[in-house]
PDB file of N, CA and C in Angstrom:
ATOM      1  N   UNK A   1      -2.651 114.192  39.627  1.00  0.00           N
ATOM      2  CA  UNK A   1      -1.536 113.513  40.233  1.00  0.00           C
ATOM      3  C   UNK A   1      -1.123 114.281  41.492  1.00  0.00           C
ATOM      4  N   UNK A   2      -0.699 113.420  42.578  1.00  0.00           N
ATOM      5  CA  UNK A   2      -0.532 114.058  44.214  1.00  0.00           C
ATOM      6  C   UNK A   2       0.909 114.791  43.972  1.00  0.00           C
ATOM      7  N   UNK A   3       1.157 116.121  44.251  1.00  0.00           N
ATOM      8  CA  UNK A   3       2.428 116.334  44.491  1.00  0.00           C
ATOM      9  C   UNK A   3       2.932 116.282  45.683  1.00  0.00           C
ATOM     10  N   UNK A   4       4.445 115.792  46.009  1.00  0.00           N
ATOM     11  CA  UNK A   4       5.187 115.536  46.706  1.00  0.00           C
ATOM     12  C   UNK A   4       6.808 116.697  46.849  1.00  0.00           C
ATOM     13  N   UNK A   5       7.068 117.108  47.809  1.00  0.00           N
ATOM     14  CA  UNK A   5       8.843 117.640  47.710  1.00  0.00           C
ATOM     15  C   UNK A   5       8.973 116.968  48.953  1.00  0.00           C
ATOM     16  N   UNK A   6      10.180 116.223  48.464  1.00  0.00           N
ATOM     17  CA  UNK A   6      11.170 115.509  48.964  1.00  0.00           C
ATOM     18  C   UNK A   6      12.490 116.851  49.620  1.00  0.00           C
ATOM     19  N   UNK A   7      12.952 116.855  50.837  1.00  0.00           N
ATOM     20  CA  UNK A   7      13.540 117.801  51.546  1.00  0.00           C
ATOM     21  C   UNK A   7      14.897 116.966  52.089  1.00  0.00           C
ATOM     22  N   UNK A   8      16.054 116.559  51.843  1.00  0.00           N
ATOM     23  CA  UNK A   8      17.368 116.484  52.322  1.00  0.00           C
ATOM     24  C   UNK A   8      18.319 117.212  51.935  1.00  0.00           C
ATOM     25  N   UNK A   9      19.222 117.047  53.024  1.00  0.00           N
ATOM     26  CA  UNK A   9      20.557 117.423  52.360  1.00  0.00           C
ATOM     27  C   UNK A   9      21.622 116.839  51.333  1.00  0.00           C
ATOM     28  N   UNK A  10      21.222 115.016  51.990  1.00  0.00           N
ATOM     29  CA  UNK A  10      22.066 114.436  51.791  1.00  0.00           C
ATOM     30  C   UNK A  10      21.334 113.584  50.314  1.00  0.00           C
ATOM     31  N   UNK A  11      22.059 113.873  48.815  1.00  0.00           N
ATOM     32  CA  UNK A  11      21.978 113.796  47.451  1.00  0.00           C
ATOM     33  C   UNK A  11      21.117 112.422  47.355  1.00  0.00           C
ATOM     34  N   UNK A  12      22.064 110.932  47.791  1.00  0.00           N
ATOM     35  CA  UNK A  12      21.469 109.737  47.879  1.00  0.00           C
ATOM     36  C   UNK A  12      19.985 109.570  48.484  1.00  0.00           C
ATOM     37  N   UNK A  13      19.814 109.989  49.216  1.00  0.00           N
ATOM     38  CA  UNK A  13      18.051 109.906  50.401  1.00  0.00           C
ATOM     39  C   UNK A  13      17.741 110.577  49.331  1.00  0.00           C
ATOM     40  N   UNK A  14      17.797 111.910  48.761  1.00  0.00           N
ATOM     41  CA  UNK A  14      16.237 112.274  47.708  1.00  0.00           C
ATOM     42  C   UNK A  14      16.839 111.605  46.440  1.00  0.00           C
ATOM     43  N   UNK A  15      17.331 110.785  46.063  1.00  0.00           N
ATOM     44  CA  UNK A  15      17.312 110.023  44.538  1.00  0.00           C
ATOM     45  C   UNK A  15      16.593 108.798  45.311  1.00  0.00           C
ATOM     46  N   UNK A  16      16.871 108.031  46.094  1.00  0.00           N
ATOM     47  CA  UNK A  16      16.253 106.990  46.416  1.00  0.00           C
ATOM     48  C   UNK A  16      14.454 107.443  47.078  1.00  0.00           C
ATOM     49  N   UNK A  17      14.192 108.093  47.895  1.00  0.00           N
ATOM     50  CA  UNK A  17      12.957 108.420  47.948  1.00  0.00           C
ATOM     51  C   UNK A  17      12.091 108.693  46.616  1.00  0.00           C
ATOM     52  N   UNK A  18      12.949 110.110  45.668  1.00  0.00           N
ATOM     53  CA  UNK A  18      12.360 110.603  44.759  1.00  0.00           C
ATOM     54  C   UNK A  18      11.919 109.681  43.790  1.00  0.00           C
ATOM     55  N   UNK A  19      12.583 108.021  43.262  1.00  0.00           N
ATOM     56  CA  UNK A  19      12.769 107.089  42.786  1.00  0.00           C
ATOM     57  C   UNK A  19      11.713 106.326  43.277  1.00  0.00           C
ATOM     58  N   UNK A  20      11.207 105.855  43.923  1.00  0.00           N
ATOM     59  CA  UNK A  20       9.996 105.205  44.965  1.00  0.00           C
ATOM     60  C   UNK A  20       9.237 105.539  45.108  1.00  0.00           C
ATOM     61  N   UNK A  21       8.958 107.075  44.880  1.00  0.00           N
ATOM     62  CA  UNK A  21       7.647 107.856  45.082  1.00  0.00           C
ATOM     63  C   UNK A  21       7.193 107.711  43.467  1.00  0.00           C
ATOM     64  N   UNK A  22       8.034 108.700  42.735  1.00  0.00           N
ATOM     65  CA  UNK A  22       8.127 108.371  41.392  1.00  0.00           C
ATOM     66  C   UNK A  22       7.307 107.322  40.621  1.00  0.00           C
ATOM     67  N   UNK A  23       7.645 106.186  41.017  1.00  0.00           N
ATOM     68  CA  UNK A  23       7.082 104.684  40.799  1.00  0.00           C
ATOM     69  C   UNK A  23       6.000 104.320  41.354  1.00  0.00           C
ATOM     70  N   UNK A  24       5.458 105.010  42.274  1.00  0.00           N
ATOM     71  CA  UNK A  24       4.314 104.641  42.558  1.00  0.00           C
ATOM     72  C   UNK A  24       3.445 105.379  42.122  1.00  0.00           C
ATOM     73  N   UNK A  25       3.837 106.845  41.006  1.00  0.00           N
ATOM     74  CA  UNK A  25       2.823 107.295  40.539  1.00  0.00           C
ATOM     75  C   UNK A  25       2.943 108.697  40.628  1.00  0.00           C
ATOM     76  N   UNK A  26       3.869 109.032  41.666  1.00  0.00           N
ATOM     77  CA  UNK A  26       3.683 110.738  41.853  1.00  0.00           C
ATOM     78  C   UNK A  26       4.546 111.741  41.216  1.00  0.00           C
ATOM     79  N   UNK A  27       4.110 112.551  41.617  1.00  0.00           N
ATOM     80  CA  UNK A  27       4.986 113.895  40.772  1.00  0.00           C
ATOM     81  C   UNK A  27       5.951 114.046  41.602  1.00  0.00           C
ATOM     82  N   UNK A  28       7.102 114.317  42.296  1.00  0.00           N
ATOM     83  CA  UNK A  28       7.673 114.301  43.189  1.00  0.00           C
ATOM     84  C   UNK A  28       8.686 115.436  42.579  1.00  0.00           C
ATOM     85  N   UNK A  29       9.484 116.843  43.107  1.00  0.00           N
ATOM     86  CA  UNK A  29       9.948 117.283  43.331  1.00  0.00           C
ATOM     87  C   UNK A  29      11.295 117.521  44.615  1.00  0.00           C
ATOM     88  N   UNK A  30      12.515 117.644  44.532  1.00  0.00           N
ATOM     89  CA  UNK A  30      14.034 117.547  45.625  1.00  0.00           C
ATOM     90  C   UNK A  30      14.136 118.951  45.537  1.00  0.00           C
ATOM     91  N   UNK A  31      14.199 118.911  46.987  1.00  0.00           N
ATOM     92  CA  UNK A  31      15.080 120.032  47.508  1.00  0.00           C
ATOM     93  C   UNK A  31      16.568 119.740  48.403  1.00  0.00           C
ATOM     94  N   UNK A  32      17.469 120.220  48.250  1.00  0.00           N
ATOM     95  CA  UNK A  32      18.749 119.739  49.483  1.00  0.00           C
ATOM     96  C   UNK A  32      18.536 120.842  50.288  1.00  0.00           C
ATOM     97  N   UNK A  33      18.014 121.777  50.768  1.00  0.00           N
ATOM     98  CA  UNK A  33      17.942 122.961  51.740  1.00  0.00           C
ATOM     99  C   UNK A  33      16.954 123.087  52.219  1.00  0.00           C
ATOM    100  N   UNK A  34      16.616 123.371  53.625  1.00  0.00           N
ATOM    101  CA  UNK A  34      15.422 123.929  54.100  1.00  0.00           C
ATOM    102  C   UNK A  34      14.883 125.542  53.770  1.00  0.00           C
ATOM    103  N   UNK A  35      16.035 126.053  53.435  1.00  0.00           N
ATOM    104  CA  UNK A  35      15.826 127.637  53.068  1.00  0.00           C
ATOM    105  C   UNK A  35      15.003 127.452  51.097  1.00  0.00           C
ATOM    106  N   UNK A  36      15.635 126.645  50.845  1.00  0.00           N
ATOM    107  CA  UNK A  36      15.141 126.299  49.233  1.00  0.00           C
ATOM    108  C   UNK A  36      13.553 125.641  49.347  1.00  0.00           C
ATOM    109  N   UNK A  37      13.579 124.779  50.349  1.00  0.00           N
ATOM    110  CA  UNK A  37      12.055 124.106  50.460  1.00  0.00           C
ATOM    111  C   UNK A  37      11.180 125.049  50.970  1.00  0.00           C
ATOM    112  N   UNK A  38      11.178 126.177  52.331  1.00  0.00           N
ATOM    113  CA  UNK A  38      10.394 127.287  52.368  1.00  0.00           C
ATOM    114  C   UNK A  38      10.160 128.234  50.885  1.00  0.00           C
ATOM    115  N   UNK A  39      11.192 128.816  49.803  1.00  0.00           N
ATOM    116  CA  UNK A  39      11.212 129.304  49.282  1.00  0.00           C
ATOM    117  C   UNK A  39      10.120 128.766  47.985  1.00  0.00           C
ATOM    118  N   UNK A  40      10.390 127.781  47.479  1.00  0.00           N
ATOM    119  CA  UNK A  40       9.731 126.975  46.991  1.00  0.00           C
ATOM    120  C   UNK A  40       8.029 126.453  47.180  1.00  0.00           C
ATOM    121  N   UNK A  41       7.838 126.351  48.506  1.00  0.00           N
ATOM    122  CA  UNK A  41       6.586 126.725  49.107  1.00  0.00           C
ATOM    123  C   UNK A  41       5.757 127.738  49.153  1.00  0.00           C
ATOM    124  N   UNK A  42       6.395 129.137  49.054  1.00  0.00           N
ATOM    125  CA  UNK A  42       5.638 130.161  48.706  1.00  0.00           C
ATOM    126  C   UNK A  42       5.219 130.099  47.468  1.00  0.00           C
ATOM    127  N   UNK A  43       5.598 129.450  46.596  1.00  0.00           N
ATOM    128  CA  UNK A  43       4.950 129.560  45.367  1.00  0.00           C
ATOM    129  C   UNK A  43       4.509 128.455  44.771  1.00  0.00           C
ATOM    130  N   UNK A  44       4.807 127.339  45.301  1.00  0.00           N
ATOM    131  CA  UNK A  44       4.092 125.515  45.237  1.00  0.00           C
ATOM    132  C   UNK A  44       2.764 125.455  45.920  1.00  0.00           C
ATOM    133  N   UNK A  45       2.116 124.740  45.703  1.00  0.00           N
ATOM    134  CA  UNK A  45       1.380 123.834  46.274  1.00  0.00           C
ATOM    135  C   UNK A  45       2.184 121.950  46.304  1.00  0.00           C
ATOM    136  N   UNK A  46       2.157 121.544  47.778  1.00  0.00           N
ATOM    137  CA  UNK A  46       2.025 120.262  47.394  1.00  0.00           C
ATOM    138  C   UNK A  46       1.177 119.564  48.207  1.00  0.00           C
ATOM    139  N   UNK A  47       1.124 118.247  48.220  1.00  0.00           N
ATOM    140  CA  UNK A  47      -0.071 117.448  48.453  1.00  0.00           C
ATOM    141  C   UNK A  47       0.784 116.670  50.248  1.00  0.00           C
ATOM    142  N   UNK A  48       2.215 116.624  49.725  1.00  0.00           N
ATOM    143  CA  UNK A  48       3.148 116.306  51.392  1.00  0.00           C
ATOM    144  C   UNK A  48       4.230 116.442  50.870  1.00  0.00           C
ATOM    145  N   UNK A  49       4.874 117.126  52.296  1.00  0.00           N
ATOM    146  CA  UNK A  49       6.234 117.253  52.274  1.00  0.00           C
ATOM    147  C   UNK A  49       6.773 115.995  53.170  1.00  0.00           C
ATOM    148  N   UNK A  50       7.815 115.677  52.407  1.00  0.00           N
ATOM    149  CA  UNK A  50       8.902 114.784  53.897  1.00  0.00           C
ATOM    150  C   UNK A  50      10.182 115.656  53.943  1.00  0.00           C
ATOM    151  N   UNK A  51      10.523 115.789  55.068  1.00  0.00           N
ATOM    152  CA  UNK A  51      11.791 116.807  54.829  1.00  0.00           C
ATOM    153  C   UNK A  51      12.629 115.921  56.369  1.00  0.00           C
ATOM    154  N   UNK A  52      13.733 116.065  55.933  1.00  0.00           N
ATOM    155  CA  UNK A  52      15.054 115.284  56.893  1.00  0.00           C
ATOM    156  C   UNK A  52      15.046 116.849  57.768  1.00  0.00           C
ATOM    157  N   UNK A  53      14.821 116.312  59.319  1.00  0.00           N
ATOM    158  CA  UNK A  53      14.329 117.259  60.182  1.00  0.00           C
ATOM    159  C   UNK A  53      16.327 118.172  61.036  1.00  0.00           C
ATOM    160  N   UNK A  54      17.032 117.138  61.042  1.00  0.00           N
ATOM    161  CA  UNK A  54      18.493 117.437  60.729  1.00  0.00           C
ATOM    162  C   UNK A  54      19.453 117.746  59.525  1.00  0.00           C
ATOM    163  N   UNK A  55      19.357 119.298  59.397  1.00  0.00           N
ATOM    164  CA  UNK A  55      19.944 120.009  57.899  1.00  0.00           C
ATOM    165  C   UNK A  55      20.517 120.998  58.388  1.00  0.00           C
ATOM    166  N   UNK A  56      21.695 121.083  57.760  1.00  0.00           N
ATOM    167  CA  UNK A  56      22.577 122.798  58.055  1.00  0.00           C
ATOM    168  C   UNK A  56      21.787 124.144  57.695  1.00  0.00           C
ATOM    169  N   UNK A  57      21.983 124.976  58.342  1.00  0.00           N
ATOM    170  CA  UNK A  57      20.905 126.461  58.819  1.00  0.00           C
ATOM    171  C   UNK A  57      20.064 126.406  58.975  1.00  0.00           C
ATOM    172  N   UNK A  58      19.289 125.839  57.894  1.00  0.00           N
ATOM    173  CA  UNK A  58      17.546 125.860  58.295  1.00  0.00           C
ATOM    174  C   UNK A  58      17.111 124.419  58.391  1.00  0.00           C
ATOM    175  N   UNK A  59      16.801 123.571  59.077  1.00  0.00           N
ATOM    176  CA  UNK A  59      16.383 122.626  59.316  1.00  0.00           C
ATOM    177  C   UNK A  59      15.353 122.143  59.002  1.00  0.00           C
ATOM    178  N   UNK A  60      14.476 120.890  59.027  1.00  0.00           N
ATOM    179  CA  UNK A  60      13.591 120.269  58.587  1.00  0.00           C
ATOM    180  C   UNK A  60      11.975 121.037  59.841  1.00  0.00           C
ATOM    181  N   UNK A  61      12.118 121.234  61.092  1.00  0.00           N
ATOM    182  CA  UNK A  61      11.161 121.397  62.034  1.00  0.00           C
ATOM    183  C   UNK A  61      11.031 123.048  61.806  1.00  0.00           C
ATOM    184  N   UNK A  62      12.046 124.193  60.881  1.00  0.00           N
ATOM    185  CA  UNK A  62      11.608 125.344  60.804  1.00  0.00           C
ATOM    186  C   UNK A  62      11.038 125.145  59.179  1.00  0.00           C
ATOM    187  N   UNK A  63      11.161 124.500  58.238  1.00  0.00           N
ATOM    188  CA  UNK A  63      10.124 124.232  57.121  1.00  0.00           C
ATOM    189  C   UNK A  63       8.540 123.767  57.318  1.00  0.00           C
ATOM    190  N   UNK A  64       8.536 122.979  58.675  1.00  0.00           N
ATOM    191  CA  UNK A  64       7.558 122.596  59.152  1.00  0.00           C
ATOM    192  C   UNK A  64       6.654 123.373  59.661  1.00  0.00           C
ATOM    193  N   UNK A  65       7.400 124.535  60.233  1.00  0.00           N
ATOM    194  CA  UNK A  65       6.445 125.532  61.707  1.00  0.00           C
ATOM    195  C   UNK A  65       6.276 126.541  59.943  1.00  0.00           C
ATOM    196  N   UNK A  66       6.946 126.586  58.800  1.00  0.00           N
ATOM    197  CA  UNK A  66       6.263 127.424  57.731  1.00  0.00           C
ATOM    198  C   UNK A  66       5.297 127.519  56.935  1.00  0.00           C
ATOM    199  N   UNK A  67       4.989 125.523  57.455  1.00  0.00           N
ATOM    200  CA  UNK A  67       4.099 125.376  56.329  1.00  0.00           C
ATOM    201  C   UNK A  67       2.545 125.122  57.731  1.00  0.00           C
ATOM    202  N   UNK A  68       2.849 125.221  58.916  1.00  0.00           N
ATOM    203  CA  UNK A  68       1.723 125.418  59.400  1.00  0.00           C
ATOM    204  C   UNK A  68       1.775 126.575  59.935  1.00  0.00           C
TER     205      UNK A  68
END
């Protein structure tokens, strides 16, 4: 099964994503922080991230420049 982390701040966007992904089959994992989704990455593997690129301190484009 493909894993997925789902990356917002905002509670509603990862129940409704996580919910949709979910249903179509995947393993899907929420984060509300970009500091929690890097952290989490050091020790995950996943298959894609979507992360909301506007987030308080650490943002969605510095989770991005971590995971390449």
């Amino acid at each position: 099964m493909k894993r997925i982390l789902v990356v917002d701040d905002d509670p509603d966007i990862l129940h409704i994503i996580s919910e949709i992904l979910s249903e179509a089959g995947y393993a899907v994992d929420t984060i509300q922080d970009g500091q929690g989704a890097i952290e989490r990455l050091k020790v995950e593997f996943y298959d894609l991230v979507i992360t909301d690129l506007n987030m308080p301190e650490v943002g969605g484009m510095e989770v991005l420049k971590f995971i390449v």
